[in-house]
N, C-alpha and C. Protein backbone atom coordinates (compact mmCIF):
# COMPACT_ATOMS: atom_id res chain seq x y z
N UNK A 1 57.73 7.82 119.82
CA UNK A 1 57.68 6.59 119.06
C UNK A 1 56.27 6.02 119.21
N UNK A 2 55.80 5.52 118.01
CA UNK A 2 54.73 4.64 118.44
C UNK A 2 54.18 3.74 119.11
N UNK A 3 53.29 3.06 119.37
CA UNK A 3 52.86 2.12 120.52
C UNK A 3 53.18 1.29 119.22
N UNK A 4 52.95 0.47 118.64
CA UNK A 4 53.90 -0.58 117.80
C UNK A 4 55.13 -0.63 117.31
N UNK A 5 55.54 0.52 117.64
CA UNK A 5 56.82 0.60 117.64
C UNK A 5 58.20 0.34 118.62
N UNK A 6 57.48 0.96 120.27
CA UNK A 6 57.98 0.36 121.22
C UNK A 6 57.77 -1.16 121.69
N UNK A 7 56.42 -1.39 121.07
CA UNK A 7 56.37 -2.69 121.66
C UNK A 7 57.22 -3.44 120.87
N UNK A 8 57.62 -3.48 119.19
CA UNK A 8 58.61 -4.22 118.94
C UNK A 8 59.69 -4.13 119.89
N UNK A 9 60.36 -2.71 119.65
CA UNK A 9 61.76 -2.37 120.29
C UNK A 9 61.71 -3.10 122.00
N UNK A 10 60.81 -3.28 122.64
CA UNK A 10 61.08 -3.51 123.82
C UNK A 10 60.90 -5.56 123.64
N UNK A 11 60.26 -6.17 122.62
CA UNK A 11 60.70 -7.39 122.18
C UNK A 11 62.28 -8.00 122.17
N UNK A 12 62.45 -6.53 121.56
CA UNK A 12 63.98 -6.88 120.43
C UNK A 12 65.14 -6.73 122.18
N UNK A 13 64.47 -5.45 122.91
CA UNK A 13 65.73 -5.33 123.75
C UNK A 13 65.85 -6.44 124.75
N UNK A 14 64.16 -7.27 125.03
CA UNK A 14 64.24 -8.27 125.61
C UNK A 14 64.98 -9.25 125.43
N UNK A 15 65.50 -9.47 124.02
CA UNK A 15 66.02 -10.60 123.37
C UNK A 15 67.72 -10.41 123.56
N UNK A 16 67.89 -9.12 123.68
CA UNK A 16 69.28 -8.48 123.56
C UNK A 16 69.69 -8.96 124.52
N UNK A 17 68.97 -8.88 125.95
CA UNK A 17 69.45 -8.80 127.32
C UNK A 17 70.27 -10.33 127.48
N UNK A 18 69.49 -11.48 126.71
CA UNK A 18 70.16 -12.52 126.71
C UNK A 18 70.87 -12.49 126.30
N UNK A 19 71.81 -12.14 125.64
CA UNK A 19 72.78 -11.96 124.14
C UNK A 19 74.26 -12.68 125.65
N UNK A 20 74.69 -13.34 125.04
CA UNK A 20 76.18 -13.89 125.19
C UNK A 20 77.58 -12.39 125.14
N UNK A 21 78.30 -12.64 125.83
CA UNK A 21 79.27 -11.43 126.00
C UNK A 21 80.06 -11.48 124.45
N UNK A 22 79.74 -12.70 123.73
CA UNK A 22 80.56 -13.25 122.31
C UNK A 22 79.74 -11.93 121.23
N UNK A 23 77.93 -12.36 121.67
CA UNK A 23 77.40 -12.39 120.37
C UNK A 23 77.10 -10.95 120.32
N UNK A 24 77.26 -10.38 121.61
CA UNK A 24 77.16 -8.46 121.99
C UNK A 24 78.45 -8.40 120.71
N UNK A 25 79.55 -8.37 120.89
CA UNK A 25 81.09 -7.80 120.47
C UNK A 25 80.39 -8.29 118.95
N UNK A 26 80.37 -9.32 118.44
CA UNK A 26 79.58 -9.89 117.09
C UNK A 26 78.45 -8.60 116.32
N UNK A 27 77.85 -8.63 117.43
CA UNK A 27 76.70 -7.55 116.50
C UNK A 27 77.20 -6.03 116.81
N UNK A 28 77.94 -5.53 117.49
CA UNK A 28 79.13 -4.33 117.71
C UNK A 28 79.13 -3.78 116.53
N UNK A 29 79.87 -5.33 115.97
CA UNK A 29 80.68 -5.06 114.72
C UNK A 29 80.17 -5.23 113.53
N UNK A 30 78.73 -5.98 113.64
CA UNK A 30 77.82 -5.89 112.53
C UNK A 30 77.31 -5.24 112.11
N UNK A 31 76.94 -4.15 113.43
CA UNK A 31 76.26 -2.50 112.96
C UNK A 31 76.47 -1.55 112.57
N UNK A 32 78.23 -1.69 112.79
CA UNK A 32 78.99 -0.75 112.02
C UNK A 32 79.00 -0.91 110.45
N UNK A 33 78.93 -2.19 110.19
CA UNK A 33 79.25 -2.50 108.74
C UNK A 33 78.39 -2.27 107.95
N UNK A 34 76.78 -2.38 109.09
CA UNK A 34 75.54 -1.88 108.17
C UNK A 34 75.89 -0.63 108.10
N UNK A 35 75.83 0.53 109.03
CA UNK A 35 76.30 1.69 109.08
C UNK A 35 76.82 2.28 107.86
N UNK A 36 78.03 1.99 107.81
CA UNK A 36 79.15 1.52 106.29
C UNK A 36 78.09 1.51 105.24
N UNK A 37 77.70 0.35 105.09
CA UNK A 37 77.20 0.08 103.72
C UNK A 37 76.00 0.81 103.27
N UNK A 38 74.47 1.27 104.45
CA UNK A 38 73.76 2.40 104.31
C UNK A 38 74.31 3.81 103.91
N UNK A 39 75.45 3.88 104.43
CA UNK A 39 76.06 5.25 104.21
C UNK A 39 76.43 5.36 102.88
N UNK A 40 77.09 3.84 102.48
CA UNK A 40 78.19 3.96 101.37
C UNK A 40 76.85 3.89 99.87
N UNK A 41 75.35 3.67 100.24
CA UNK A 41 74.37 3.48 98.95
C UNK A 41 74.14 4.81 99.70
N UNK A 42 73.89 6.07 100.29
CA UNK A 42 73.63 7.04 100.66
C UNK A 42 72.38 6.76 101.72
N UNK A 43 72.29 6.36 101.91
CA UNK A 43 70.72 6.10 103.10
C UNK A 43 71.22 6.25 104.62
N UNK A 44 70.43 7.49 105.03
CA UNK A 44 70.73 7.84 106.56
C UNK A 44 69.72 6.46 107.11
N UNK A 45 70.97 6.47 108.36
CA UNK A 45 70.03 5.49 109.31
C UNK A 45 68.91 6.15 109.84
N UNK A 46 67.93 6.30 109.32
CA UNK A 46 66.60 7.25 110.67
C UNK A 46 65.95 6.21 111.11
N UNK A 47 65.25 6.76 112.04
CA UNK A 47 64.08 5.24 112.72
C UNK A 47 63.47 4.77 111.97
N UNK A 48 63.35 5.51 110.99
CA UNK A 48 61.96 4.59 110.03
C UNK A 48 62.91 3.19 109.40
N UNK A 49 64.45 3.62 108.81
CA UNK A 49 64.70 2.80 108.39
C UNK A 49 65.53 1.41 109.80
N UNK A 50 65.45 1.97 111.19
CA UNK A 50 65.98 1.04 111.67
C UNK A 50 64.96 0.41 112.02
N UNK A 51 63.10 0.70 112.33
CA UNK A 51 62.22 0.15 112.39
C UNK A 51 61.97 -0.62 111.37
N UNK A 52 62.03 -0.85 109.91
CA UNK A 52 62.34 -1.74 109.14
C UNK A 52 62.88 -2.72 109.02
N UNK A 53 64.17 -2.34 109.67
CA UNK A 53 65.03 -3.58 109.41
C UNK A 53 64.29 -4.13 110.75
N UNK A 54 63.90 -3.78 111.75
CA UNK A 54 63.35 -4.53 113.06
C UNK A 54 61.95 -5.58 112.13
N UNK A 55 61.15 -4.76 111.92
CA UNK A 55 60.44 -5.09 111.29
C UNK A 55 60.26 -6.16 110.66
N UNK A 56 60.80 -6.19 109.06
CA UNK A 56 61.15 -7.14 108.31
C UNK A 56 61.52 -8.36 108.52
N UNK A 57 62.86 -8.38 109.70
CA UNK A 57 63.33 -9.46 110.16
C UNK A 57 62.38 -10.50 111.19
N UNK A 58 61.86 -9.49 111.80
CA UNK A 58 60.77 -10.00 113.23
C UNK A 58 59.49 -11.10 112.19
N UNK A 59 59.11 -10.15 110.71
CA UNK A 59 58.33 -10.79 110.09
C UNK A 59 58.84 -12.28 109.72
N UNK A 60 59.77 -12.69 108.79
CA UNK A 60 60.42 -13.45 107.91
C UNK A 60 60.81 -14.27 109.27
N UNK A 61 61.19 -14.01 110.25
CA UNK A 61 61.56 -14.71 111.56
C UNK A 61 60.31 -15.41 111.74
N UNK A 62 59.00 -15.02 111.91
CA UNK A 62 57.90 -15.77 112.31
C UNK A 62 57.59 -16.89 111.13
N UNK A 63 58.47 -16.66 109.73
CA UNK A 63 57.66 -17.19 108.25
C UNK A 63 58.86 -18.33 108.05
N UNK A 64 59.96 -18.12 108.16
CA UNK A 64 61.29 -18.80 107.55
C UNK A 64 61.47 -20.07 108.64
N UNK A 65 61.40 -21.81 107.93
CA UNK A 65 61.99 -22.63 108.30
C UNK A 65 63.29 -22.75 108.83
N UNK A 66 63.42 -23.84 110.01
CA UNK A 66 64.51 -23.41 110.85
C UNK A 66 65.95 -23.47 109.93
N UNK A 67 66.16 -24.58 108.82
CA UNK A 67 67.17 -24.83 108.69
C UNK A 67 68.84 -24.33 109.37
N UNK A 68 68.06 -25.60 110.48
CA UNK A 68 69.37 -25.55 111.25
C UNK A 68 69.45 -24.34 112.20
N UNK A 69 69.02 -23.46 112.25
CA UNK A 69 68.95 -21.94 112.79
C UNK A 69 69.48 -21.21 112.37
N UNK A 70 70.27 -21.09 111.59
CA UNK A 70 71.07 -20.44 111.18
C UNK A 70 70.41 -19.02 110.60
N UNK A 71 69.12 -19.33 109.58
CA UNK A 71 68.68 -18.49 109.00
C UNK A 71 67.66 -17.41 110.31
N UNK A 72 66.90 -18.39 111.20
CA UNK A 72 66.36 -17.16 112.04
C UNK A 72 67.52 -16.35 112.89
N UNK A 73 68.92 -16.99 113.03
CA UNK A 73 69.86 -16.68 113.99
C UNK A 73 70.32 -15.08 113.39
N UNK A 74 70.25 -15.23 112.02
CA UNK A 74 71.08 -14.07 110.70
C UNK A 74 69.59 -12.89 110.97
N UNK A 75 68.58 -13.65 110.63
CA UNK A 75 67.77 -12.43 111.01
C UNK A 75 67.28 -11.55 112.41
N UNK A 76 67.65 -12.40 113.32
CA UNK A 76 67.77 -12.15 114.49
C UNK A 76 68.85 -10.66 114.75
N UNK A 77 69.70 -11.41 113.76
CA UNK A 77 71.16 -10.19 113.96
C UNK A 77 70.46 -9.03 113.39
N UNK A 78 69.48 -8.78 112.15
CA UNK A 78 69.63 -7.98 111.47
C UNK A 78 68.19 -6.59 112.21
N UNK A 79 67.67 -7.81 112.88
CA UNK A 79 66.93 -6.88 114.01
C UNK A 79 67.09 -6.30 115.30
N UNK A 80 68.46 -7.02 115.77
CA UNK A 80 69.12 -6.41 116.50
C UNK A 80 70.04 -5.29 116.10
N UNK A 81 70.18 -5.06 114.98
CA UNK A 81 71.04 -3.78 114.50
C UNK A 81 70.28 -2.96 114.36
N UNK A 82 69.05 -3.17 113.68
CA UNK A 82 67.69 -2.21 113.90
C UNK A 82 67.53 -1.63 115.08
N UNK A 83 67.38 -2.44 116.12
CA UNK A 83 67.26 -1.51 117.22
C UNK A 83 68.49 -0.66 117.25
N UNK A 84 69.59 -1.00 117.46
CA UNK A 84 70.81 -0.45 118.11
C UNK A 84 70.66 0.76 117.16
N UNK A 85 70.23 0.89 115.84
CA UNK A 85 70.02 2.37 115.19
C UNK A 85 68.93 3.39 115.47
N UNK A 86 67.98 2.90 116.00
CA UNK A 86 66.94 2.98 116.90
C UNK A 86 67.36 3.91 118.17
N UNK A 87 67.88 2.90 118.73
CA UNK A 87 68.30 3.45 119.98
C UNK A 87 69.38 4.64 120.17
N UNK A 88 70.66 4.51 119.03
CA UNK A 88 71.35 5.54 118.89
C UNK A 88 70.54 6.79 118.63
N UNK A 89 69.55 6.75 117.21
CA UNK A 89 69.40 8.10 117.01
C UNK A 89 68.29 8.62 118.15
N UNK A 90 67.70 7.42 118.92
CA UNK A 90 66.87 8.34 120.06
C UNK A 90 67.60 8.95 120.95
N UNK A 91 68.57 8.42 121.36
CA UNK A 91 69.77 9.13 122.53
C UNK A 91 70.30 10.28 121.97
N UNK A 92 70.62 10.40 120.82
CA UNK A 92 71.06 11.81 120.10
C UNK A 92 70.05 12.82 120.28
N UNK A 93 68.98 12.32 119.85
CA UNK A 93 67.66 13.59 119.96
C UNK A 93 67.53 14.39 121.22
């Protein structure tokens, strides 16, 4: 993996470690559904595309007003699923 690449991923796992025993079981079940729905438009999860979604979100996270949190909270999730696809297909390799 790249050196900008781990350094996100090791951001993102920093952030994980805090994660609530609620919001772990929450994003469980969120990654499956991405899973699901990548699968179901045909798109394999590979790193490039779970570095994206890390990516993207980490960006729009630094750009997007708080309203309320809600919106950095949603992208938060969607970079935490990034990793977790990340991390799966490196453990497979």
């Amino acid at each position: 993996m790249g050196e900008e690449r781990e350094r996100l991923a090791t951001l993102l796992r920093s952030q994980a470690e805090a994660l609530e025993c609620w919001e772990t079981a929450e994003l469980h079940l969120l990654e499956h559904a991405v899973r699901d729905h990548l699968a179901e438009l045909g798109i394999e999860a590979t790193p490039d595309v779970a570095v994206a979604l890390m990516a993207v979100a980490t960006l729009l996270t630094d750009r997007t007003p708080e309203w309320g949190g809600h919106a950095r909270d949603a992208l938060a999730e969607v970079a935490q699923v990034g990793l977790r696809l990340l991390e799966d297909h490196s453990a497979s390799s």
